[in-house]
PDB file of N, CA and C in Angstrom:
ATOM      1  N   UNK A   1      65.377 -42.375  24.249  1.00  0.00           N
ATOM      2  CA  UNK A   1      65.556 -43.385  23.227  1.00  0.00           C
ATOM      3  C   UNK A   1      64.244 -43.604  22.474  1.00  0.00           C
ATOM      4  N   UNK A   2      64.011 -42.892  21.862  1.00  0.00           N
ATOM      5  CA  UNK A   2      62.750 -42.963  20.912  1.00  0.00           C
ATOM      6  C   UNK A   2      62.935 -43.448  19.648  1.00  0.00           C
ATOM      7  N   UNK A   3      61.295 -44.466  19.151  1.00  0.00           N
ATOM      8  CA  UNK A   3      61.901 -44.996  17.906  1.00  0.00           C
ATOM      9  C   UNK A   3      62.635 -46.093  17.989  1.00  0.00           C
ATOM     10  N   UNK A   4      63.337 -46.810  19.268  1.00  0.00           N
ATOM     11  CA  UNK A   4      63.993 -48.233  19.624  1.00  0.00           C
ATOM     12  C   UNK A   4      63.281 -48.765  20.178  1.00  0.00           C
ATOM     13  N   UNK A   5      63.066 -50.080  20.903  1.00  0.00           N
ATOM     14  CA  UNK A   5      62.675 -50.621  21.700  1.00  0.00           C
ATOM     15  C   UNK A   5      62.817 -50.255  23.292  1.00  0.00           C
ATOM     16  N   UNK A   6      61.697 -50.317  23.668  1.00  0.00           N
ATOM     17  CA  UNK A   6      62.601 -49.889  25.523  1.00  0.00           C
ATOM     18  C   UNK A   6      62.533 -51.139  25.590  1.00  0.00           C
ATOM     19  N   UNK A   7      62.176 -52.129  26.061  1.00  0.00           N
ATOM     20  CA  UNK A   7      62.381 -53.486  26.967  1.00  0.00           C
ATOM     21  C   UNK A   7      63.384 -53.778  26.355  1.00  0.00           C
ATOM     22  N   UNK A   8      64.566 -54.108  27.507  1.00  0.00           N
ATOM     23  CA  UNK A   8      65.697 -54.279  27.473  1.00  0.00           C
ATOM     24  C   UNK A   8      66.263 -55.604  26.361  1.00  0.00           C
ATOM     25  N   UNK A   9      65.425 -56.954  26.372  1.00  0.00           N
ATOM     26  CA  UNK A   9      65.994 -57.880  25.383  1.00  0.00           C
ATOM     27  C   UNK A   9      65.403 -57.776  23.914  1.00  0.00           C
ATOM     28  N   UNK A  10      64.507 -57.097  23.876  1.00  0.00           N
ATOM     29  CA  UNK A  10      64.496 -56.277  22.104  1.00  0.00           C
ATOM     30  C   UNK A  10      65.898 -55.248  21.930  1.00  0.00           C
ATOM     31  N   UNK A  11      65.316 -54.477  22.819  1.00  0.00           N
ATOM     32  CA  UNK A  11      66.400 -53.106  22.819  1.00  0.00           C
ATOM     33  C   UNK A  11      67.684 -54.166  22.469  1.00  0.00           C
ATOM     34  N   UNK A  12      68.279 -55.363  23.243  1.00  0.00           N
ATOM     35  CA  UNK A  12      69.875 -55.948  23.100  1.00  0.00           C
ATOM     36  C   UNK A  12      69.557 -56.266  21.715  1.00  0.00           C
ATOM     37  N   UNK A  13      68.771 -57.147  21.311  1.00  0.00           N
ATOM     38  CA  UNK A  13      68.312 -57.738  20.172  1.00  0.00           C
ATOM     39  C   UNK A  13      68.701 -56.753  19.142  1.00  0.00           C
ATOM     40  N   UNK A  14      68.329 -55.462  18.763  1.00  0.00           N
ATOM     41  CA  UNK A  14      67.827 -54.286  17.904  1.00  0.00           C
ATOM     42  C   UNK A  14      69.562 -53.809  18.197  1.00  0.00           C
ATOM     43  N   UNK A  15      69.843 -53.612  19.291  1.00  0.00           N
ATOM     44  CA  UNK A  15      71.338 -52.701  18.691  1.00  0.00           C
ATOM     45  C   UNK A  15      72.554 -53.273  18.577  1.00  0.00           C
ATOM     46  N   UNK A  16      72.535 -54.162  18.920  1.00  0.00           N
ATOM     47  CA  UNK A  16      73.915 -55.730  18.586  1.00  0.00           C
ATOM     48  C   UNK A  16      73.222 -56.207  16.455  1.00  0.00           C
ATOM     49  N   UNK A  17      72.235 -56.177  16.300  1.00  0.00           N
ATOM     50  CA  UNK A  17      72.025 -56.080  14.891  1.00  0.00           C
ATOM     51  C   UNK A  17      72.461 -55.044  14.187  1.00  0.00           C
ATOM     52  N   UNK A  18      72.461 -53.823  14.766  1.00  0.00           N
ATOM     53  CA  UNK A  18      72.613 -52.305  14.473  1.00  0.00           C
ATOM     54  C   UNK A  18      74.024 -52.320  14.204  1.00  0.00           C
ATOM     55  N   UNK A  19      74.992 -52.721  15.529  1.00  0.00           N
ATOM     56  CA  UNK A  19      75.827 -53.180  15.248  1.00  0.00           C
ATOM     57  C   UNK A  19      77.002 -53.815  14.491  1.00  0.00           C
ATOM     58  N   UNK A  20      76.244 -54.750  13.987  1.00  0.00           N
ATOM     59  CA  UNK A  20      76.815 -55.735  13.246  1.00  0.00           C
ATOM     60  C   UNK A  20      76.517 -55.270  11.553  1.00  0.00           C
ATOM     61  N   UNK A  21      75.285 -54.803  11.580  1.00  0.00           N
ATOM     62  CA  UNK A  21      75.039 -54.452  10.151  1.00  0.00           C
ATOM     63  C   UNK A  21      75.506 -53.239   9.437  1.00  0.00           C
ATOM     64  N   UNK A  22      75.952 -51.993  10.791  1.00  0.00           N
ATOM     65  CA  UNK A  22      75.718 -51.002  10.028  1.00  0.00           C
ATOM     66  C   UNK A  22      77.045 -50.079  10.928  1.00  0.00           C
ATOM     67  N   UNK A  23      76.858 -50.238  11.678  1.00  0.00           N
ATOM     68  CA  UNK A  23      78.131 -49.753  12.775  1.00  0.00           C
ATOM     69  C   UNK A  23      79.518 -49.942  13.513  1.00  0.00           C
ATOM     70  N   UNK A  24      80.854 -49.286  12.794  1.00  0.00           N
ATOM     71  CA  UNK A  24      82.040 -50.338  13.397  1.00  0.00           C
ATOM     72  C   UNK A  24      82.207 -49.718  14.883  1.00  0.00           C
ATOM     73  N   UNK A  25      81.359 -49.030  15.650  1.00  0.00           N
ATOM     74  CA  UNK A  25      81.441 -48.917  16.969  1.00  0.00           C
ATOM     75  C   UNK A  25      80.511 -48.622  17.364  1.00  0.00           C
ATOM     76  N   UNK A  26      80.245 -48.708  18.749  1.00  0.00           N
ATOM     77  CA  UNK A  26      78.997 -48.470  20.010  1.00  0.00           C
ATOM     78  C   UNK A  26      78.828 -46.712  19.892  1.00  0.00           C
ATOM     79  N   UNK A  27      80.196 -46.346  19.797  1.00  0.00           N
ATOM     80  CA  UNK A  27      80.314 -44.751  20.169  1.00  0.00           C
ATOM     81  C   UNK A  27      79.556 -43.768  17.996  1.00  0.00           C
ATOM     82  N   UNK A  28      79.968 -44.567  17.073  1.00  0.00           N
ATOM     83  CA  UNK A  28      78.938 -43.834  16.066  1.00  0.00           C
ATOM     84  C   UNK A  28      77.617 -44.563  16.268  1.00  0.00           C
ATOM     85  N   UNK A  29      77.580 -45.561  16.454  1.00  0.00           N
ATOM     86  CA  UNK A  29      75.859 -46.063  16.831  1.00  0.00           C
ATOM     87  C   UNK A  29      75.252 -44.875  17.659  1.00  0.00           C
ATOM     88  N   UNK A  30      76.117 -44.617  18.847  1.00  0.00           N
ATOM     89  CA  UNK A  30      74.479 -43.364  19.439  1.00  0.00           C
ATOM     90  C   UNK A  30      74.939 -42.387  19.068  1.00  0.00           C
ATOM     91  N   UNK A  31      76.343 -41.766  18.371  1.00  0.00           N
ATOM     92  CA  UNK A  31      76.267 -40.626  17.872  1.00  0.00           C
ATOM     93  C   UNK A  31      75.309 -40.820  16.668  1.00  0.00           C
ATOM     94  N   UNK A  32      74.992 -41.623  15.902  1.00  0.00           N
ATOM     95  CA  UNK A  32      74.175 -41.175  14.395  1.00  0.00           C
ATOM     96  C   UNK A  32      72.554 -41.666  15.029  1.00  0.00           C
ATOM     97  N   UNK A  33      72.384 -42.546  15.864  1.00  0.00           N
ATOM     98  CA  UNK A  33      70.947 -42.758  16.717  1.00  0.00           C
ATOM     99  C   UNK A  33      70.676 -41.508  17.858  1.00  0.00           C
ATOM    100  N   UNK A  34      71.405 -40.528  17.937  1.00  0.00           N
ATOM    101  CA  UNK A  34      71.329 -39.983  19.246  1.00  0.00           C
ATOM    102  C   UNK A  34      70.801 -40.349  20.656  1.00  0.00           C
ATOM    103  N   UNK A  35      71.873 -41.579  21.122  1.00  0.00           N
ATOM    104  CA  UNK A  35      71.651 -42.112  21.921  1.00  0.00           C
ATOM    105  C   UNK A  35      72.178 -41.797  23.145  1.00  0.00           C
ATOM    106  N   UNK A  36      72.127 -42.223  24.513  1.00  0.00           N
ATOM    107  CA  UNK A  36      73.227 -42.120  25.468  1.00  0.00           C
ATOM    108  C   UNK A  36      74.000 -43.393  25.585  1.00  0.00           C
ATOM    109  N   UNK A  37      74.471 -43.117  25.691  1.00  0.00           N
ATOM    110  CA  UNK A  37      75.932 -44.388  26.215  1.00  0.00           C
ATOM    111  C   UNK A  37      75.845 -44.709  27.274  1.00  0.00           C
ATOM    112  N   UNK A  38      75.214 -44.017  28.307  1.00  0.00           N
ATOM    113  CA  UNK A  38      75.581 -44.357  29.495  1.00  0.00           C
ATOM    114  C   UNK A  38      74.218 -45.414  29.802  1.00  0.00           C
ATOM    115  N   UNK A  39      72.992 -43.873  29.532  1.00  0.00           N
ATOM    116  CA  UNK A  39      71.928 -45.275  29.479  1.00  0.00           C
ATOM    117  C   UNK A  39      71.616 -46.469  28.842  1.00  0.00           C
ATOM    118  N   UNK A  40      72.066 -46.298  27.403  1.00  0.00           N
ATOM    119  CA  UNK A  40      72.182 -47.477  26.701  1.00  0.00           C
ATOM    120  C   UNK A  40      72.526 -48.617  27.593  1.00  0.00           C
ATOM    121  N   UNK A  41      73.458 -48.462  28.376  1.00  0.00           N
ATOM    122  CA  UNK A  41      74.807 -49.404  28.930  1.00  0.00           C
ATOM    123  C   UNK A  41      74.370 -50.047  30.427  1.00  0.00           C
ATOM    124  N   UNK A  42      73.622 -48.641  30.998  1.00  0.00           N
ATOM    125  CA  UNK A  42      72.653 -49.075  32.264  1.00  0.00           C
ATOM    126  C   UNK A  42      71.257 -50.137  31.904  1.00  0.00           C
ATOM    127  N   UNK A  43      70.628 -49.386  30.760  1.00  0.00           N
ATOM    128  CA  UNK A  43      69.363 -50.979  30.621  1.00  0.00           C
ATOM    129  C   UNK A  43      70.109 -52.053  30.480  1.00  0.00           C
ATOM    130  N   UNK A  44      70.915 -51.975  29.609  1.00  0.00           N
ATOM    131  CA  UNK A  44      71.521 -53.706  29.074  1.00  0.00           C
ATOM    132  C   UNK A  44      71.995 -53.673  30.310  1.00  0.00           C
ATOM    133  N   UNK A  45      72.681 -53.498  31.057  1.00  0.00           N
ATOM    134  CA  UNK A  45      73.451 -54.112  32.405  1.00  0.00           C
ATOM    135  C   UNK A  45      72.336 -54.720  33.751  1.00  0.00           C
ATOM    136  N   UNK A  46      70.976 -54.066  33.018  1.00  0.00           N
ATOM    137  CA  UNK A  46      69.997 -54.757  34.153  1.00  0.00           C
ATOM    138  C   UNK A  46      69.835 -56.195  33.379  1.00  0.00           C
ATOM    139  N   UNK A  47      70.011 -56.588  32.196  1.00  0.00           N
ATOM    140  CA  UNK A  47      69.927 -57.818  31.862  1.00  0.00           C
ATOM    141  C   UNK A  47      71.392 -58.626  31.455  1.00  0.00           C
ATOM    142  N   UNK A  48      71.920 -58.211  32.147  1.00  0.00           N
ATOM    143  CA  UNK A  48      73.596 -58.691  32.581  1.00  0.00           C
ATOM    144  C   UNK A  48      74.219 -58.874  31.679  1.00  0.00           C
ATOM    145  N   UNK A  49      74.224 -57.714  30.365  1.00  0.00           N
ATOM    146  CA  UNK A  49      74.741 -57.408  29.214  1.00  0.00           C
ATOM    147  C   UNK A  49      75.641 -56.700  29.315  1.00  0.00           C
ATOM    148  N   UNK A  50      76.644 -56.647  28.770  1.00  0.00           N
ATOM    149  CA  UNK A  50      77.676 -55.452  28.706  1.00  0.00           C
ATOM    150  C   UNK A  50      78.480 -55.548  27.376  1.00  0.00           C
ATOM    151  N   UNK A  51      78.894 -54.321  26.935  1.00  0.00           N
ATOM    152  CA  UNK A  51      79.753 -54.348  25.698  1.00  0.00           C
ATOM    153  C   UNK A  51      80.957 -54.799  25.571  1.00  0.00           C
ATOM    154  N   UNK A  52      81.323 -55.249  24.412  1.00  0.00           N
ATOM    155  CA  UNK A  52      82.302 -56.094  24.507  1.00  0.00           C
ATOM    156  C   UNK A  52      83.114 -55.700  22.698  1.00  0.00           C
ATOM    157  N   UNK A  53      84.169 -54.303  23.294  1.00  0.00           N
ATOM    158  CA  UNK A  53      84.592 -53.305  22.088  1.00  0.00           C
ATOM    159  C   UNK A  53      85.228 -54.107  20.946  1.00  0.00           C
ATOM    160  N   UNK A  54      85.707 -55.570  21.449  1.00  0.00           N
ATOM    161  CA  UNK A  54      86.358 -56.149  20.433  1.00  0.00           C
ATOM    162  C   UNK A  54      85.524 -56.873  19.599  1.00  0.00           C
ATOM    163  N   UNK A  55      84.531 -57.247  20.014  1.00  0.00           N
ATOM    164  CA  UNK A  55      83.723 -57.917  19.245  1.00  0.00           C
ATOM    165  C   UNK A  55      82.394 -57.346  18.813  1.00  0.00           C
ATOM    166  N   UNK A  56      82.544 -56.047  19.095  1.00  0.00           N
ATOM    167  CA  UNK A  56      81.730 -54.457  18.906  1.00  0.00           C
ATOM    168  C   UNK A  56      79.920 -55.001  18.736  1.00  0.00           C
ATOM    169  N   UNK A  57      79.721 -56.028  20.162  1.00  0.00           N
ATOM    170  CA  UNK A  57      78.571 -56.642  20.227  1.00  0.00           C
ATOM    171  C   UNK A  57      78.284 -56.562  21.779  1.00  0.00           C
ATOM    172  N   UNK A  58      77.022 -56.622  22.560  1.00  0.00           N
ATOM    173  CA  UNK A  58      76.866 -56.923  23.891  1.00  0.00           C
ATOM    174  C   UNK A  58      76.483 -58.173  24.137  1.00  0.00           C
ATOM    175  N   UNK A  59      77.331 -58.397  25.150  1.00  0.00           N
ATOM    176  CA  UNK A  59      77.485 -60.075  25.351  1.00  0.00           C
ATOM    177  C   UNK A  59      76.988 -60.156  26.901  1.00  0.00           C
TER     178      UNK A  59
END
């Protein structure tokens, strides 16, 4: 994940904006960021975040 934030409450901060501004899903967010999904999903879950597809934000 280069180019984002690593610490996890920027990183939530930075891709729930990403999100909201520019992306109608989690799944083109790391396809056009080349991200993982999985890790994406593992940092935020150490800060008891998880996605939430309907409201295409981590809550």
């Amino acid at each position: 994940m280069t180019g984002i934030p690593r610490d996890p409450v920027m990183l939530l901060s930075y891709i729930n904006t990403q999100l909201r501004d520019f992306y109608p899903s989690l799944e083109e967010l790391c396809s056009a960021l080349s991200l993982d999904r999985e890790t994406l999903d593992e940092t935020l879950s150490s800060i008891d975040y998880f996605y939430d597809r309907d409201k295409n934000q981590y809550l």
